[in-house]
Protein backbone atom coordinates (compact mmCIF):
# COMPACT_ATOMS: atom_id res chain seq x y z
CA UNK A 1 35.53 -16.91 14.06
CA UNK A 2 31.72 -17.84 13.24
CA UNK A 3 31.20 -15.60 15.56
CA UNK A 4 33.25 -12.74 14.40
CA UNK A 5 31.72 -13.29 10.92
CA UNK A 6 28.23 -12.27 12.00
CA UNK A 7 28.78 -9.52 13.72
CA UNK A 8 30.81 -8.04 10.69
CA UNK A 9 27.76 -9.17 8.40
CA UNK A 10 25.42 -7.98 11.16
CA UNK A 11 27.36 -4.41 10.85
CA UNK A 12 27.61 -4.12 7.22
CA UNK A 13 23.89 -4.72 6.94
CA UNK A 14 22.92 -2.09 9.49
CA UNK A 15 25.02 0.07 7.63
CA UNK A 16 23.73 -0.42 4.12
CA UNK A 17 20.36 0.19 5.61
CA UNK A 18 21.17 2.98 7.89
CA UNK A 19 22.76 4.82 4.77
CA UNK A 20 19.58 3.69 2.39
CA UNK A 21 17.38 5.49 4.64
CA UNK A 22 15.64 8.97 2.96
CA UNK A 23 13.88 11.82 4.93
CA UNK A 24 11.72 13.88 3.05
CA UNK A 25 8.60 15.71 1.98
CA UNK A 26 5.31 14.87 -0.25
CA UNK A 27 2.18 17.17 -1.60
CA UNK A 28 -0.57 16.09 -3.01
CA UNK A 29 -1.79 17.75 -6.29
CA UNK A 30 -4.88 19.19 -5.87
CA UNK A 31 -5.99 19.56 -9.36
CA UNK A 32 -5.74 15.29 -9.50
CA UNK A 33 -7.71 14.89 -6.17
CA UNK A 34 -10.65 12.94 -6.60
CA UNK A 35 -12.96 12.10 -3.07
CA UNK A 36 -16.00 11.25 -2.62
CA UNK A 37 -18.10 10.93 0.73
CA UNK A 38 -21.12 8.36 1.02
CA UNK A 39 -24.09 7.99 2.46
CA UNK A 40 -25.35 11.09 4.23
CA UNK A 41 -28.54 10.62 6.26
CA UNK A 42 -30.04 14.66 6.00
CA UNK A 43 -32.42 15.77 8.92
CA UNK A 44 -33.87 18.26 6.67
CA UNK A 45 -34.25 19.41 3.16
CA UNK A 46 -30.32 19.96 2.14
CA UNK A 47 -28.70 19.84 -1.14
CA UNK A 48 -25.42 18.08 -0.54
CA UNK A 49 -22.55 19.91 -2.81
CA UNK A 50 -18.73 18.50 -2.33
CA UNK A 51 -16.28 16.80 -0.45
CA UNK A 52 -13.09 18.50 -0.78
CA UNK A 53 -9.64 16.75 0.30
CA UNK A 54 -7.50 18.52 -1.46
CA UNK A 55 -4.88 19.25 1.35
CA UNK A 56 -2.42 16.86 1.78
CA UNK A 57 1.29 17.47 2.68
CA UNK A 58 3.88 16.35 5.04
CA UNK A 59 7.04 14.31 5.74
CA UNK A 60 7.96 10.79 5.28
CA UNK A 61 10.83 8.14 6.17
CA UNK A 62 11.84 5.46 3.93
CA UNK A 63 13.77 2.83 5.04
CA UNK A 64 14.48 -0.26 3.34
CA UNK A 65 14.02 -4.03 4.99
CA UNK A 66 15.47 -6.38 2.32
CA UNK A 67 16.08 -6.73 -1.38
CA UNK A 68 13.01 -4.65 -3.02
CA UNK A 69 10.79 -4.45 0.42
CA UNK A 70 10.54 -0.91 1.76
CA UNK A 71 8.77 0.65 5.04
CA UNK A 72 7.90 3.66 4.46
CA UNK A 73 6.02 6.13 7.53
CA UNK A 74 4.47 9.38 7.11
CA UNK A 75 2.94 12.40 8.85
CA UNK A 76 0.78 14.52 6.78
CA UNK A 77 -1.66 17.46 7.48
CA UNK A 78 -4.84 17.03 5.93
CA UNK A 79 -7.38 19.81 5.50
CA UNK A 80 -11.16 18.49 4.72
CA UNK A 81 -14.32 19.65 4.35
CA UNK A 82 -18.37 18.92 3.20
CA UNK A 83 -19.96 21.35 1.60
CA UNK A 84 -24.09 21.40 1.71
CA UNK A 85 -26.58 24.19 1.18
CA UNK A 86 -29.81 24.36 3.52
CA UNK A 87 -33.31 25.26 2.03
CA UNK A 88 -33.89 28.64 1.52
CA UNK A 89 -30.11 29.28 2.21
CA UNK A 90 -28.29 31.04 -0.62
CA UNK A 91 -24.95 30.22 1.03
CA UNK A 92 -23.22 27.14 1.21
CA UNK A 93 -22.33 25.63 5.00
CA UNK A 94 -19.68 23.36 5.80
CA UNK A 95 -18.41 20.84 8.47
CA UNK A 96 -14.28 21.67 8.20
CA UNK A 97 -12.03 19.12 9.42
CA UNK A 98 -7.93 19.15 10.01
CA UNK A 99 -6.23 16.01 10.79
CA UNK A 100 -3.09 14.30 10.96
CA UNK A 101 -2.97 11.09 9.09
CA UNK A 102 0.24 9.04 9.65
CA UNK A 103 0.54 5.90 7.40
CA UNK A 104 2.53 2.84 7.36
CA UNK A 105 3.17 1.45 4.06
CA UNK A 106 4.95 -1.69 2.79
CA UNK A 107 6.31 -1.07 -0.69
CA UNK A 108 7.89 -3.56 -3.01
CA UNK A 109 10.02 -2.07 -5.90
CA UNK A 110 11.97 -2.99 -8.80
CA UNK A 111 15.92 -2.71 -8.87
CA UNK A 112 16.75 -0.16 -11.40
CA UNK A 113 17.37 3.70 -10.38
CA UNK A 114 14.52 4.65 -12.36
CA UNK A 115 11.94 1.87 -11.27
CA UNK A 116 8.26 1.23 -10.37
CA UNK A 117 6.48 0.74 -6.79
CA UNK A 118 3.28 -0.67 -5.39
CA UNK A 119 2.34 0.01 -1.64
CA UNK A 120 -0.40 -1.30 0.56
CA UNK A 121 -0.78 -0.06 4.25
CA UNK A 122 -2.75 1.22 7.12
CA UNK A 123 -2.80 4.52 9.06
CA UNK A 124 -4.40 6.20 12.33
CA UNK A 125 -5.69 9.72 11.45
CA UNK A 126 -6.04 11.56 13.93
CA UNK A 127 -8.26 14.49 14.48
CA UNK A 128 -7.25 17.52 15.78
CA UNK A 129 -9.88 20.76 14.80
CA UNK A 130 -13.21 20.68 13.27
CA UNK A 131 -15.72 23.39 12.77
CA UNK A 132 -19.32 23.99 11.33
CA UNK A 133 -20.41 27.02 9.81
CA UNK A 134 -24.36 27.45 9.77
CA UNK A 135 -24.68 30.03 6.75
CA UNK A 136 -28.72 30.43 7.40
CA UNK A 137 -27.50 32.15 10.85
CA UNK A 138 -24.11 32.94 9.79
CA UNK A 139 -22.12 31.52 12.70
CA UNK A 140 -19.52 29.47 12.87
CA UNK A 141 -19.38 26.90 15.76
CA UNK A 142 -16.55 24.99 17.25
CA UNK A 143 -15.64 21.23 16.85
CA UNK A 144 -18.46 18.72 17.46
CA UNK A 145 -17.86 15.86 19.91
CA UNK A 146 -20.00 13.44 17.99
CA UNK A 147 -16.74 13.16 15.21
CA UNK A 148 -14.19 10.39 16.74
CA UNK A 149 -10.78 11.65 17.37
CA UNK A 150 -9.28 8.44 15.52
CA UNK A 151 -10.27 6.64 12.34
CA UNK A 152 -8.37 3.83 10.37
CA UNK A 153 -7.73 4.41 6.67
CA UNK A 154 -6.49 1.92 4.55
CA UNK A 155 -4.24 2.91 1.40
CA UNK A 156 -3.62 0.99 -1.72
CA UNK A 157 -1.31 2.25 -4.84
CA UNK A 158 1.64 2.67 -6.78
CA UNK A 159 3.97 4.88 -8.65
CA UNK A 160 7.62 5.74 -9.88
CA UNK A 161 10.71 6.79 -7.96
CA UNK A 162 13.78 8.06 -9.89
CA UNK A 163 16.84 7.21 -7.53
CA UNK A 164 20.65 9.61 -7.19
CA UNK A 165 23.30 8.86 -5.11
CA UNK A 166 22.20 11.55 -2.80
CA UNK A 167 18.30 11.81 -3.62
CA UNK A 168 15.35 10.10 -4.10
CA UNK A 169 12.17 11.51 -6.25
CA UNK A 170 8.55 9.80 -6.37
CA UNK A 171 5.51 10.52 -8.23
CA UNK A 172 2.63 8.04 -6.72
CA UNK A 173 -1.24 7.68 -6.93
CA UNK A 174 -3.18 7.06 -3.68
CA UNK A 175 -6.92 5.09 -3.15
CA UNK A 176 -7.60 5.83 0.63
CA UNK A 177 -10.95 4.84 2.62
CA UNK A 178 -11.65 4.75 6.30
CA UNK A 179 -12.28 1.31 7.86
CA UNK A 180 -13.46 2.55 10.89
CA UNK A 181 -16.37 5.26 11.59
CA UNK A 182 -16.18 8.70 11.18
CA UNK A 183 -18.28 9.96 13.35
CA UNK A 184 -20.16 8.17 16.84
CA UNK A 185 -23.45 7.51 16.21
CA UNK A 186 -25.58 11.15 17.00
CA UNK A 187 -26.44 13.02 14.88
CA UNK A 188 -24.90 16.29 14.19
CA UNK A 189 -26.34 19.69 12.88
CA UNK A 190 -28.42 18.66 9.66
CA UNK A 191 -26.18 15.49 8.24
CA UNK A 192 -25.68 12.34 10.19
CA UNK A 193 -22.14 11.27 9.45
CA UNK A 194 -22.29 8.16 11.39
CA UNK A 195 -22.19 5.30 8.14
CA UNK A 196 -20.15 7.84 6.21
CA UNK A 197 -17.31 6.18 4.45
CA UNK A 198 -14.46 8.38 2.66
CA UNK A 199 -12.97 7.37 -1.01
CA UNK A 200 -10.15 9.58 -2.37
CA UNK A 201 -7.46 9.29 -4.83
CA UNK A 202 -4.98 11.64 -5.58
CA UNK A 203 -1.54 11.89 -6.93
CA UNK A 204 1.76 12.72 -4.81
CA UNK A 205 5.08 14.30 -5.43
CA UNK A 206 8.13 13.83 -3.25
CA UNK A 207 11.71 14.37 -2.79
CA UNK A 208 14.03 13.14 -0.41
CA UNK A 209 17.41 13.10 1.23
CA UNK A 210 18.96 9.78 1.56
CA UNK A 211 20.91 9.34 5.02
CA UNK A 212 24.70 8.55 5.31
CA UNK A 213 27.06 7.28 8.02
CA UNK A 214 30.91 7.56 7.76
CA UNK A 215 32.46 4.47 9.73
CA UNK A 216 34.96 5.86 12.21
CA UNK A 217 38.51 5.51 11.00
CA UNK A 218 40.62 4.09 13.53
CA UNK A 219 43.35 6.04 14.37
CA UNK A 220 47.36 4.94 13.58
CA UNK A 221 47.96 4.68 17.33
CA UNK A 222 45.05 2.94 18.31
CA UNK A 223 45.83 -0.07 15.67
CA UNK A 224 47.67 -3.38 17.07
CA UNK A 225 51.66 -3.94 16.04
CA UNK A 226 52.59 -7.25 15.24
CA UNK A 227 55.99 -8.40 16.01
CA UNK A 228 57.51 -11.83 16.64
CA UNK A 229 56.53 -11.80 20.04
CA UNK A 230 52.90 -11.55 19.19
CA UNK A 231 53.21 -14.67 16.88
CA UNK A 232 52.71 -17.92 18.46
CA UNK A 233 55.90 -20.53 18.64
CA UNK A 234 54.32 -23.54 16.82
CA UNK A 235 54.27 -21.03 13.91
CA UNK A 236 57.51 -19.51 14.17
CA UNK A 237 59.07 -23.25 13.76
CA UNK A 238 56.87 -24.28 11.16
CA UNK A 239 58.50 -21.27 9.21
CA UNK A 240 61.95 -21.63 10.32
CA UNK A 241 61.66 -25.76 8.94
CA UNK A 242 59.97 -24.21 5.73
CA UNK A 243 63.60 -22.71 5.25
């Protein structure tokens, strides 16, 4: 019977979080994204403009671990770039990047269907295109193999989610930095990136479809009959004393 008892509990837990589990899509606001890039060693006179990462959208899973804990994965493109103009340029040039971050958050909530959130995690992002576009020779060359093709970024934040019976909706604010390097150590064309660390905040809408699994029903055939035969004798003549 002990037995029997956990693996019903076991069940009814897997269910619960099976049908707690959301799919479903986040975009960052542009107008609130705020990043910064710091330090860049210049080989020559150049007047460092911007560091746009502004693009950031993609998927995520949400599945819940126990009373108020959440894991929560996503995969988001991320479109980046650093703007700079060279002396005696009167274009800007860029190094464009495209990656694919894909963090792992732990989240701890409150109970109520409209309720707050904090999150802390990590993430690999990965890199999967980058380009440099020389405006003083206007050409544009392909990526440079001095960038690494993985960094770790660590995220800290928090935010709102406003929970239905079928849907889930979140408004959150992001701080994200790399821990690791983004580029090797050489230098590239006019900036060395190699002790360049990346700060950016930015607020995040999402919506998503919470998951459902209808137990099987068992059909009328398949369920046992009991008859007399089926009950054991000691109880048979405990009732037949009772009357």
């Amino acid at each position: 019977m002990k037995c029997f008892l956990i693996i019903i509990i076991f069940l009814s837990v897997t269910t619960f979080s099976f049908a707690q589990t959301a799919i479903g899509i986040k975009v960052t606001d542009p107008l609130s994204a705020v990043s910064l890039i710091t330090p860049l060693y210049t080989t020559v006179n150049v007047d460092l403009k911007t560091y746009n990462a502004f693009v950031s959208l993609g998927g995520f899973v949400r599945i819940p671990l126990k009373e108020r804990w959440v894991l929560q994965s996503e995969l988001l493109f991320k479109h980046e770039a650093v703007r700079f103009r060279i002396e005696n340029s009167s274009k800007d040039s860029y190094y464009r990047f495209e990656y694919l971050d894909v963090p792992f958050l732990v989240q701890y909530e409150g109970k109520k269907a409209f309720r707050g959130f904090g999150f802390v995690g990590f993430s690999p992002k990965i890199l999967f295109s980058s380009s440099f576009y020389d405006a003083s020779k206007n050409v544009t060359y392909g990526g440079s193999s001095q960038f690494n093709t993985v960094m770790l970024i660590g995220h800290i934040g928090g935010g709102v989610l406003f929970e239905r019976p079928k849907w889930i909706y979140t408004v959150d604010a992001r701080f994200s930095t790399n821990i690791t390097n983004l580029a090797s150590g050489s230098r590239t064309e006019y900036i060395n990136f190699d002790k360049a660390r990346t700060f950016v905040f930015g607020i995040s809408l999402g919506a998503g479809y919470k998951l459902s699994k209808k137990m099987r029903t068992i059909p009328q055939e398949e369920l046992p009959t009991i008859t007399n035969d089926s009950i054991p004798a000691e109880v048979n003549t405990s009732q037949e004393q009772d009357f």
